[in-house]
PDB file of N, CA and C in Angstrom:
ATOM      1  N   UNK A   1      -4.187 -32.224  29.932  1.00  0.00           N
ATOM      2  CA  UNK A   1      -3.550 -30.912  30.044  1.00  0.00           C
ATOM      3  C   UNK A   1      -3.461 -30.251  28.671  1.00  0.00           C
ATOM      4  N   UNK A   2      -3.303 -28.792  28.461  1.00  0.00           N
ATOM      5  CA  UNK A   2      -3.404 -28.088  27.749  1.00  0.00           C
ATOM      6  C   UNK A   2      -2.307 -27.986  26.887  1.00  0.00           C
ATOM      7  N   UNK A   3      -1.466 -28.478  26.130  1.00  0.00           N
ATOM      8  CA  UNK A   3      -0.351 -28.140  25.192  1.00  0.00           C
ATOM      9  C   UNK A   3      -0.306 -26.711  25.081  1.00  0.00           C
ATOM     10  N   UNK A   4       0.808 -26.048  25.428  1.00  0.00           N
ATOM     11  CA  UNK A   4       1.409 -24.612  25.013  1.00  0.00           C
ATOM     12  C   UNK A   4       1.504 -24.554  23.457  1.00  0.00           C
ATOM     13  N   UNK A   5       1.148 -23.567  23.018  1.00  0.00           N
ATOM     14  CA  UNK A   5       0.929 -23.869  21.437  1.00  0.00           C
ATOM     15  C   UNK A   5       2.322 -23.068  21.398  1.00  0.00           C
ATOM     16  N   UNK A   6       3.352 -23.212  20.840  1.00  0.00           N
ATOM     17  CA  UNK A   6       5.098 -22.556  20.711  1.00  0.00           C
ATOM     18  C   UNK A   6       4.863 -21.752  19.551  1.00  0.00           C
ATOM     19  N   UNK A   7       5.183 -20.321  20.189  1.00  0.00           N
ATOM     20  CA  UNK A   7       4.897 -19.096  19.517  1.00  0.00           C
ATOM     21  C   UNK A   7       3.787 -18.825  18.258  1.00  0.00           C
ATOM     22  N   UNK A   8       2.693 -19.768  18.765  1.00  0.00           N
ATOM     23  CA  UNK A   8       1.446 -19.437  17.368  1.00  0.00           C
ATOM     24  C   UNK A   8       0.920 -18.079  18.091  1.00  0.00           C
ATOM     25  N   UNK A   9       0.907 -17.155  17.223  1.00  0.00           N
ATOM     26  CA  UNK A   9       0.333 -16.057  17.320  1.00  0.00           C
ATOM     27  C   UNK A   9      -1.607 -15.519  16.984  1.00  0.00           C
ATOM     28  N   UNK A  10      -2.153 -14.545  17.140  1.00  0.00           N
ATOM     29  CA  UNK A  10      -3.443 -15.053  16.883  1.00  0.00           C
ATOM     30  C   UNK A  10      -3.032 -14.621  15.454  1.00  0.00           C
ATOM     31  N   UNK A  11      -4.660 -14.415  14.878  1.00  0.00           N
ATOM     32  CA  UNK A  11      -4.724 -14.288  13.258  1.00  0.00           C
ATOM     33  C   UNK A  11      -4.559 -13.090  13.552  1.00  0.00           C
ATOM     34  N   UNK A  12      -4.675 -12.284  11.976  1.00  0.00           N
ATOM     35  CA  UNK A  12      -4.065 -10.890  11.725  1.00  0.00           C
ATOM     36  C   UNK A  12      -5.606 -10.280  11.802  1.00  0.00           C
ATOM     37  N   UNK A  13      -5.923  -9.268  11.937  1.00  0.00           N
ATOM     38  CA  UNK A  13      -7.438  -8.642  12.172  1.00  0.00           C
ATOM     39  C   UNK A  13      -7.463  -7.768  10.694  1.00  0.00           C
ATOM     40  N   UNK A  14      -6.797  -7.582   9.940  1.00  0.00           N
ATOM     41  CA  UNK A  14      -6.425  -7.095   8.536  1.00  0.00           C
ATOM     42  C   UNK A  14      -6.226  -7.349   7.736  1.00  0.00           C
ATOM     43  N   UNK A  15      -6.392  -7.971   6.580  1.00  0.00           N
ATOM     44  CA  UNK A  15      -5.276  -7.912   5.059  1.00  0.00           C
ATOM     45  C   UNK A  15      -4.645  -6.824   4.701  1.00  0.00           C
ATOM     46  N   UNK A  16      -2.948  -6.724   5.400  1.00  0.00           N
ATOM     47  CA  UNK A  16      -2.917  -5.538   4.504  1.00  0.00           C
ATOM     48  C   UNK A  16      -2.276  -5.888   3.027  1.00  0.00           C
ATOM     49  N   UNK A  17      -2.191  -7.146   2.247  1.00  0.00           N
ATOM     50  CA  UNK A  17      -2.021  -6.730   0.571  1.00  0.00           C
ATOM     51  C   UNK A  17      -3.349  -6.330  -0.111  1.00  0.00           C
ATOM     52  N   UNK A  18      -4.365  -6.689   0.504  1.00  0.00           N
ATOM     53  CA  UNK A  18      -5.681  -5.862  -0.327  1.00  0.00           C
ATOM     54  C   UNK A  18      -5.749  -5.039  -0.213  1.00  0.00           C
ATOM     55  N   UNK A  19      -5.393  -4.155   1.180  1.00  0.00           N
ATOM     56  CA  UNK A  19      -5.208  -2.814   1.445  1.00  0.00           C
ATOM     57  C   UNK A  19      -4.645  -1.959   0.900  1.00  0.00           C
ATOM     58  N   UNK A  20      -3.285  -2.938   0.843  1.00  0.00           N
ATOM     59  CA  UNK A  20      -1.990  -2.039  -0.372  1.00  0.00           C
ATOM     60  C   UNK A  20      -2.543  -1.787  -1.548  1.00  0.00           C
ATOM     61  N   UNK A  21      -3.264  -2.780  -2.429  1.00  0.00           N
ATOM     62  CA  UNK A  21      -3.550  -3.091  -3.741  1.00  0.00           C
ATOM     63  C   UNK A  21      -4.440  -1.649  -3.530  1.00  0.00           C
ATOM     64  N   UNK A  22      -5.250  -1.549  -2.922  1.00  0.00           N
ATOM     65  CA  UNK A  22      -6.546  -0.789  -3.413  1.00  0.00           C
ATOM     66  C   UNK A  22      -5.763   0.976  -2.648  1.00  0.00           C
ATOM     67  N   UNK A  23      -4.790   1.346  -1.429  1.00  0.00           N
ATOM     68  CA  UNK A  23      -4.989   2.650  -1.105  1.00  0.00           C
ATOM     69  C   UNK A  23      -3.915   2.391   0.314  1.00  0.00           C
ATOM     70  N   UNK A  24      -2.505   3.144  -0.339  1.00  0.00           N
ATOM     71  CA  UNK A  24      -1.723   2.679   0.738  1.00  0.00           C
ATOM     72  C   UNK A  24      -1.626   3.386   1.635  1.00  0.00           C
ATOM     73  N   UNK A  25      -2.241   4.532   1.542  1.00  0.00           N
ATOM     74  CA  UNK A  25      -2.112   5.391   2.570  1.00  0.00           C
ATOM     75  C   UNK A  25      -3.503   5.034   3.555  1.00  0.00           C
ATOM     76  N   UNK A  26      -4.458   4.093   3.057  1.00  0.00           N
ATOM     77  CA  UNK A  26      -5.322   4.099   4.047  1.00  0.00           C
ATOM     78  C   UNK A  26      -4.763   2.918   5.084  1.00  0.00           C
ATOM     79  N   UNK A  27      -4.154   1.596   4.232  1.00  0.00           N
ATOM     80  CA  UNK A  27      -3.538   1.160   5.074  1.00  0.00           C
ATOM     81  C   UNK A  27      -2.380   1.563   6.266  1.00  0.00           C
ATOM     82  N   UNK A  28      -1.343   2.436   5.766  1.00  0.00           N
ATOM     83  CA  UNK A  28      -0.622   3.407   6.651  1.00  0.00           C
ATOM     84  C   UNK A  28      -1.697   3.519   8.037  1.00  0.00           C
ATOM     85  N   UNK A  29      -2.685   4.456   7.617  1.00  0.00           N
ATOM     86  CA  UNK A  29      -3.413   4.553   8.466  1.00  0.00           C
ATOM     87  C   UNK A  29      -4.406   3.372   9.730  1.00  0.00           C
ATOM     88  N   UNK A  30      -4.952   2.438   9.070  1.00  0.00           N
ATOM     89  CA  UNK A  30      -5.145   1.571   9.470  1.00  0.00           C
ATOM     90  C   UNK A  30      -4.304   0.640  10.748  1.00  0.00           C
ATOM     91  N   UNK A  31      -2.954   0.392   9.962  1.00  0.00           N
ATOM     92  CA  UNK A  31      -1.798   0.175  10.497  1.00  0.00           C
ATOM     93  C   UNK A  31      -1.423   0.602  11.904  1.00  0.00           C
ATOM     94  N   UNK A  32      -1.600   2.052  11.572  1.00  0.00           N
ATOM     95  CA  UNK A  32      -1.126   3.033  12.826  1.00  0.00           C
ATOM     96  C   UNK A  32      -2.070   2.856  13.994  1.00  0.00           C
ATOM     97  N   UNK A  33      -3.346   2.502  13.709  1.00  0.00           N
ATOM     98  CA  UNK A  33      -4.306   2.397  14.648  1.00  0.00           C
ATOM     99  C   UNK A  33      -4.187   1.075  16.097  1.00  0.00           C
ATOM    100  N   UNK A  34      -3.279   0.667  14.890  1.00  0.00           N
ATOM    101  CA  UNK A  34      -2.934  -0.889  16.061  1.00  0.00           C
ATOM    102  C   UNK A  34      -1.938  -0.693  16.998  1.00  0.00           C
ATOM    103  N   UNK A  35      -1.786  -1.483  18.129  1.00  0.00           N
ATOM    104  CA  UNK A  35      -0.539  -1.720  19.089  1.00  0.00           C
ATOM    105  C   UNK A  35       0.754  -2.728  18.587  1.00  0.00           C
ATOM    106  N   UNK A  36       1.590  -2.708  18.758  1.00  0.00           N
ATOM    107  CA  UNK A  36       2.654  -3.610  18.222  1.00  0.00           C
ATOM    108  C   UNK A  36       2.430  -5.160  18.114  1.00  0.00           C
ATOM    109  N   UNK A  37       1.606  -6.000  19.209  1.00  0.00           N
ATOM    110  CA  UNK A  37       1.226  -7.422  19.112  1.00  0.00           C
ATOM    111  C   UNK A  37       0.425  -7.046  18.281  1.00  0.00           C
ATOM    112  N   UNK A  38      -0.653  -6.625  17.660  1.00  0.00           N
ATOM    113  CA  UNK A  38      -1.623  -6.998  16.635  1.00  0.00           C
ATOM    114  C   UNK A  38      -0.636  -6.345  15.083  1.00  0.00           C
ATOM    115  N   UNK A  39       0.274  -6.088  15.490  1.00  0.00           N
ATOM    116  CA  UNK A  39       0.959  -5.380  13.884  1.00  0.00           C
ATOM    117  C   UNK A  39       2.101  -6.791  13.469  1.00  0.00           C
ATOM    118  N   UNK A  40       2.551  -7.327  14.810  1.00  0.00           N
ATOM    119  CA  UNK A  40       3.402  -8.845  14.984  1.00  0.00           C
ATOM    120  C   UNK A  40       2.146  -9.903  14.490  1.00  0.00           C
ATOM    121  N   UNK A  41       0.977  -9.978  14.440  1.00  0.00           N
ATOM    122  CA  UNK A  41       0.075 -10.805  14.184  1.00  0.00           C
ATOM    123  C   UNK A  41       0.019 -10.752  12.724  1.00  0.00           C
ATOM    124  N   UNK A  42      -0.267  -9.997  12.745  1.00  0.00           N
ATOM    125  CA  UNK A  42       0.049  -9.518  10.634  1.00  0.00           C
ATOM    126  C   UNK A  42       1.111 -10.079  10.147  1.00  0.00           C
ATOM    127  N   UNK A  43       2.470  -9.436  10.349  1.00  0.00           N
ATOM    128  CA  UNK A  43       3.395  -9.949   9.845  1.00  0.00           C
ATOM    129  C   UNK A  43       3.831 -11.239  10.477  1.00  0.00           C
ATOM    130  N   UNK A  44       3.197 -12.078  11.160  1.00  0.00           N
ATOM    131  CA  UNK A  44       3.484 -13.461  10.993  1.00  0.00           C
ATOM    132  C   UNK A  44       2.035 -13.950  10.413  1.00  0.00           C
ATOM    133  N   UNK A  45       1.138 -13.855  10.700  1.00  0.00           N
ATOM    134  CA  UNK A  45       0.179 -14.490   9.354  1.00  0.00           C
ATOM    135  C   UNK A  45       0.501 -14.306   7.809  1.00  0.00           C
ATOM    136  N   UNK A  46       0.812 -13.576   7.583  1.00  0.00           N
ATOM    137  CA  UNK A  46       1.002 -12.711   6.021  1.00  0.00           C
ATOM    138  C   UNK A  46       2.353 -13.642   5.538  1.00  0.00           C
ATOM    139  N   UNK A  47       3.277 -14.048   6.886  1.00  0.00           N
ATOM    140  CA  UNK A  47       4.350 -14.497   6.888  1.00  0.00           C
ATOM    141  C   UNK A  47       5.461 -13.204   5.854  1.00  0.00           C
ATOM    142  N   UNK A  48       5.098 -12.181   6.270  1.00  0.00           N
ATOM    143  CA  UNK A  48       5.655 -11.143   5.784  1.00  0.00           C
ATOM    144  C   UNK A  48       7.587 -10.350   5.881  1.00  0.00           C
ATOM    145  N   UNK A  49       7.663 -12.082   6.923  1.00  0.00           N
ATOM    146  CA  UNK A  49       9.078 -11.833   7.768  1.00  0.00           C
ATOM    147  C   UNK A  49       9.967 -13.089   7.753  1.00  0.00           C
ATOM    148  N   UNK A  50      10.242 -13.656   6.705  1.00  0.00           N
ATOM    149  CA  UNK A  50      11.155 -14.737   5.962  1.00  0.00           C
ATOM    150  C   UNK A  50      11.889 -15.105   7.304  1.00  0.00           C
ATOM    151  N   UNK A  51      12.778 -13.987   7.696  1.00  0.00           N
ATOM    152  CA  UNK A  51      14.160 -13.749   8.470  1.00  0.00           C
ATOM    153  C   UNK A  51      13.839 -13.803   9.902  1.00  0.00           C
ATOM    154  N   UNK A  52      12.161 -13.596   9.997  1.00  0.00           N
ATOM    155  CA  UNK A  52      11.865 -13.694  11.688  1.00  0.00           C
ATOM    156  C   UNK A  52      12.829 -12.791  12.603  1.00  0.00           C
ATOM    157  N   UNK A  53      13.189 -11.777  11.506  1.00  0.00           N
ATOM    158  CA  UNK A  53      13.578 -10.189  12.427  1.00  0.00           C
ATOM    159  C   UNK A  53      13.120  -8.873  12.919  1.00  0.00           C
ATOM    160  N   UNK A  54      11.584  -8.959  12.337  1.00  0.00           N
ATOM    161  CA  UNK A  54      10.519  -8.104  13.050  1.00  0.00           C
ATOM    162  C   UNK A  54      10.107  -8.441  14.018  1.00  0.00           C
ATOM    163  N   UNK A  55       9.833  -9.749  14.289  1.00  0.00           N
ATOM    164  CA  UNK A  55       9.628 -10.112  15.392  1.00  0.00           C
ATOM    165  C   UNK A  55       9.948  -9.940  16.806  1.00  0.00           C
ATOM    166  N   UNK A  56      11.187  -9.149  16.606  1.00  0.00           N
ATOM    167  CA  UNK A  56      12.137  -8.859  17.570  1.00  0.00           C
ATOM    168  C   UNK A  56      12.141  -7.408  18.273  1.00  0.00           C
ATOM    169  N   UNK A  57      11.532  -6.646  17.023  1.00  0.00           N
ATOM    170  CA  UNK A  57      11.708  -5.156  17.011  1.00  0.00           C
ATOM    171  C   UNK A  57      10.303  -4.462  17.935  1.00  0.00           C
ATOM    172  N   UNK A  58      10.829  -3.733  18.425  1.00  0.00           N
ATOM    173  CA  UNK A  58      10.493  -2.669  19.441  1.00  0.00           C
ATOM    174  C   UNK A  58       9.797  -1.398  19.085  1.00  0.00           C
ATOM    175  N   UNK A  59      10.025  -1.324  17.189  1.00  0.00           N
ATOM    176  CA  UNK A  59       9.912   0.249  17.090  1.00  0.00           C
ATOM    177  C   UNK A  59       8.679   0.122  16.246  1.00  0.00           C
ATOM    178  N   UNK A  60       7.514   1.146  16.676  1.00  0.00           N
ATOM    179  CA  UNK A  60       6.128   0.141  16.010  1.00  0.00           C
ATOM    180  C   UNK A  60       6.198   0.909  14.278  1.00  0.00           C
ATOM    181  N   UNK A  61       6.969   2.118  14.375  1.00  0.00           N
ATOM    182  CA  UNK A  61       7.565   2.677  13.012  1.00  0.00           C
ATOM    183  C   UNK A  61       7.713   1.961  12.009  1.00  0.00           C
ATOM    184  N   UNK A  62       8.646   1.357  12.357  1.00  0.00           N
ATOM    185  CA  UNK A  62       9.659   0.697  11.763  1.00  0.00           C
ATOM    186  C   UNK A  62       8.926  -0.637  11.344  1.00  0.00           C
ATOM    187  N   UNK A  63       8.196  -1.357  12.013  1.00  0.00           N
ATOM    188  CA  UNK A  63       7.490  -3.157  11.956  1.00  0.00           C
ATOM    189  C   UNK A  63       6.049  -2.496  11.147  1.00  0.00           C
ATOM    190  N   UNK A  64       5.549  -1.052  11.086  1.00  0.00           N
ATOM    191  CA  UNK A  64       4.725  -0.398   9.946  1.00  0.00           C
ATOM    192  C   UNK A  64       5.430  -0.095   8.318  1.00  0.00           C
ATOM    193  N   UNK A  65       6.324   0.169   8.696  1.00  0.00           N
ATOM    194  CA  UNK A  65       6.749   0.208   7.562  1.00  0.00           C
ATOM    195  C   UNK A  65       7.676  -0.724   6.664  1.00  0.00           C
ATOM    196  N   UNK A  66       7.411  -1.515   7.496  1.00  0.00           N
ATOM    197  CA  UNK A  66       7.807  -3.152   6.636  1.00  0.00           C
ATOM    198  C   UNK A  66       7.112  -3.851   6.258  1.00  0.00           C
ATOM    199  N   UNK A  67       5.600  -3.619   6.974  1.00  0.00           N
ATOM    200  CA  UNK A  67       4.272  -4.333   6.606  1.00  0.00           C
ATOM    201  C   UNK A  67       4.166  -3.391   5.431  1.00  0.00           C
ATOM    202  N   UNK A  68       4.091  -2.183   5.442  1.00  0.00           N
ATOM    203  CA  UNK A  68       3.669  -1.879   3.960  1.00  0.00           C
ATOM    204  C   UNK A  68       4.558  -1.931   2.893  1.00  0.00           C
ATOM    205  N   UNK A  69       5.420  -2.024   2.913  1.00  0.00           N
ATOM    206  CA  UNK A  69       6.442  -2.611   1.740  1.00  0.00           C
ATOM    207  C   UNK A  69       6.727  -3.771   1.398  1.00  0.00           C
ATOM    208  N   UNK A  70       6.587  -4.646   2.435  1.00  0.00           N
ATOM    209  CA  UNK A  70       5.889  -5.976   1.888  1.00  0.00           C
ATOM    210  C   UNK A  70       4.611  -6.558   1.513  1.00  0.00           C
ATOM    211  N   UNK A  71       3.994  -6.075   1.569  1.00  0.00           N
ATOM    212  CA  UNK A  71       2.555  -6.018   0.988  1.00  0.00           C
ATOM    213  C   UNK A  71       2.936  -5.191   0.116  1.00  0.00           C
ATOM    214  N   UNK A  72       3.011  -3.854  -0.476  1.00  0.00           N
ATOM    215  CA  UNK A  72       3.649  -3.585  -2.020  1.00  0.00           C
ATOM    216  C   UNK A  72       3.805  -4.520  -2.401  1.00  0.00           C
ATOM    217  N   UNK A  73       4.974  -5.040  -2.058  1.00  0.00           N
ATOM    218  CA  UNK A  73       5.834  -5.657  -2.986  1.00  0.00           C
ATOM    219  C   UNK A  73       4.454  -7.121  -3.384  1.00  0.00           C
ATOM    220  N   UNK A  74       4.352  -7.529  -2.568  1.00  0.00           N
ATOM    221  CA  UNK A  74       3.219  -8.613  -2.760  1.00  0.00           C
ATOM    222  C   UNK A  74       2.705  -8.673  -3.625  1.00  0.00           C
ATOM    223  N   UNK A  75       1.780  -7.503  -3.542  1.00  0.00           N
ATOM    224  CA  UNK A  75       0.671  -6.682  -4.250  1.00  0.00           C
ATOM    225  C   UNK A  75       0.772  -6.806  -5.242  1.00  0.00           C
ATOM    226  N   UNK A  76       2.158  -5.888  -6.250  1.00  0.00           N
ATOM    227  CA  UNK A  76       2.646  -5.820  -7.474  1.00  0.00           C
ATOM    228  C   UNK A  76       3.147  -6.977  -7.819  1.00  0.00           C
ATOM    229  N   UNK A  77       3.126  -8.317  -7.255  1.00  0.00           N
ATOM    230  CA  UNK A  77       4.094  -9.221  -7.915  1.00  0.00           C
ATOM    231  C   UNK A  77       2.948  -9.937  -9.181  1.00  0.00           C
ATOM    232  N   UNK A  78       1.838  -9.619  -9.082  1.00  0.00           N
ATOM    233  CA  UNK A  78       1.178 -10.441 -10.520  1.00  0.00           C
ATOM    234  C   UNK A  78       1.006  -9.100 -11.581  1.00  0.00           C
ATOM    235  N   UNK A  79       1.439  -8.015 -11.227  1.00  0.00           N
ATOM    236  CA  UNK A  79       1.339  -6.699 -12.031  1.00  0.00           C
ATOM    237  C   UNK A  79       1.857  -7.285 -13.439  1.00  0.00           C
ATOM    238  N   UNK A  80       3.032  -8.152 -13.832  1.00  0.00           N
ATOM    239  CA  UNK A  80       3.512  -8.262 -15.163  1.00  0.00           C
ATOM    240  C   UNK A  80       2.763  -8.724 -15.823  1.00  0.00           C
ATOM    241  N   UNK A  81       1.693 -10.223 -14.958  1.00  0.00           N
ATOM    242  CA  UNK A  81       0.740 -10.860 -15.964  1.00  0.00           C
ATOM    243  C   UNK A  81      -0.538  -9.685 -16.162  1.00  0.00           C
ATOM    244  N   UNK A  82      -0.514  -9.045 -15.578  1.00  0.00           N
ATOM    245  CA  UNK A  82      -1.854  -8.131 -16.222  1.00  0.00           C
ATOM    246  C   UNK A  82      -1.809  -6.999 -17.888  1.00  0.00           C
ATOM    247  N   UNK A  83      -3.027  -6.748 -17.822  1.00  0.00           N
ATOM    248  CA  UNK A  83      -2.919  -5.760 -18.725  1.00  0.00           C
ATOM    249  C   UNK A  83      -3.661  -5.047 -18.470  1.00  0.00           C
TER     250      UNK A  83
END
């Protein structure tokens, strides 16, 4: 018999921190193109949701605009070692 795999989600069909890095408004866009399970696929691959409270949410606004601010934030976190 088949084991239920407990809440593995598929993979994300995107990177959005490369996205962020290079053009955030294309990601915005990108983003928007999806339905809410493939935007939940992201932010649990990316593991973009520590707190596992997007997961929950309803508003595809709102689970967009947490993917792109966490990916920012991502993005910029080796910004200090550069020059």
């Amino acid at each position: 018999t088949e084991k239920k795999r407990k809440n593995k989600r598929d993979a994300a069909i995107l990177d959005p921190i490369i996205i962020a890095e290079k053009d955030v408004n294309e990601l915005k866009l990108k983003l928007e193109e999806l339905d809410i399970e493939k935007l939940k696929d992201i932010v649990s691959d990316y593991r973009l949701d520590p707190s596992r409270l997007v997961m929950k949410w309803k508003d595809k606004n709102r689970i967009i605009e947490h993917i792109i601010k966490a990916s920012l934030s991502r993005a910029e976190k080796g910004d200090v070692f550069r020059t």
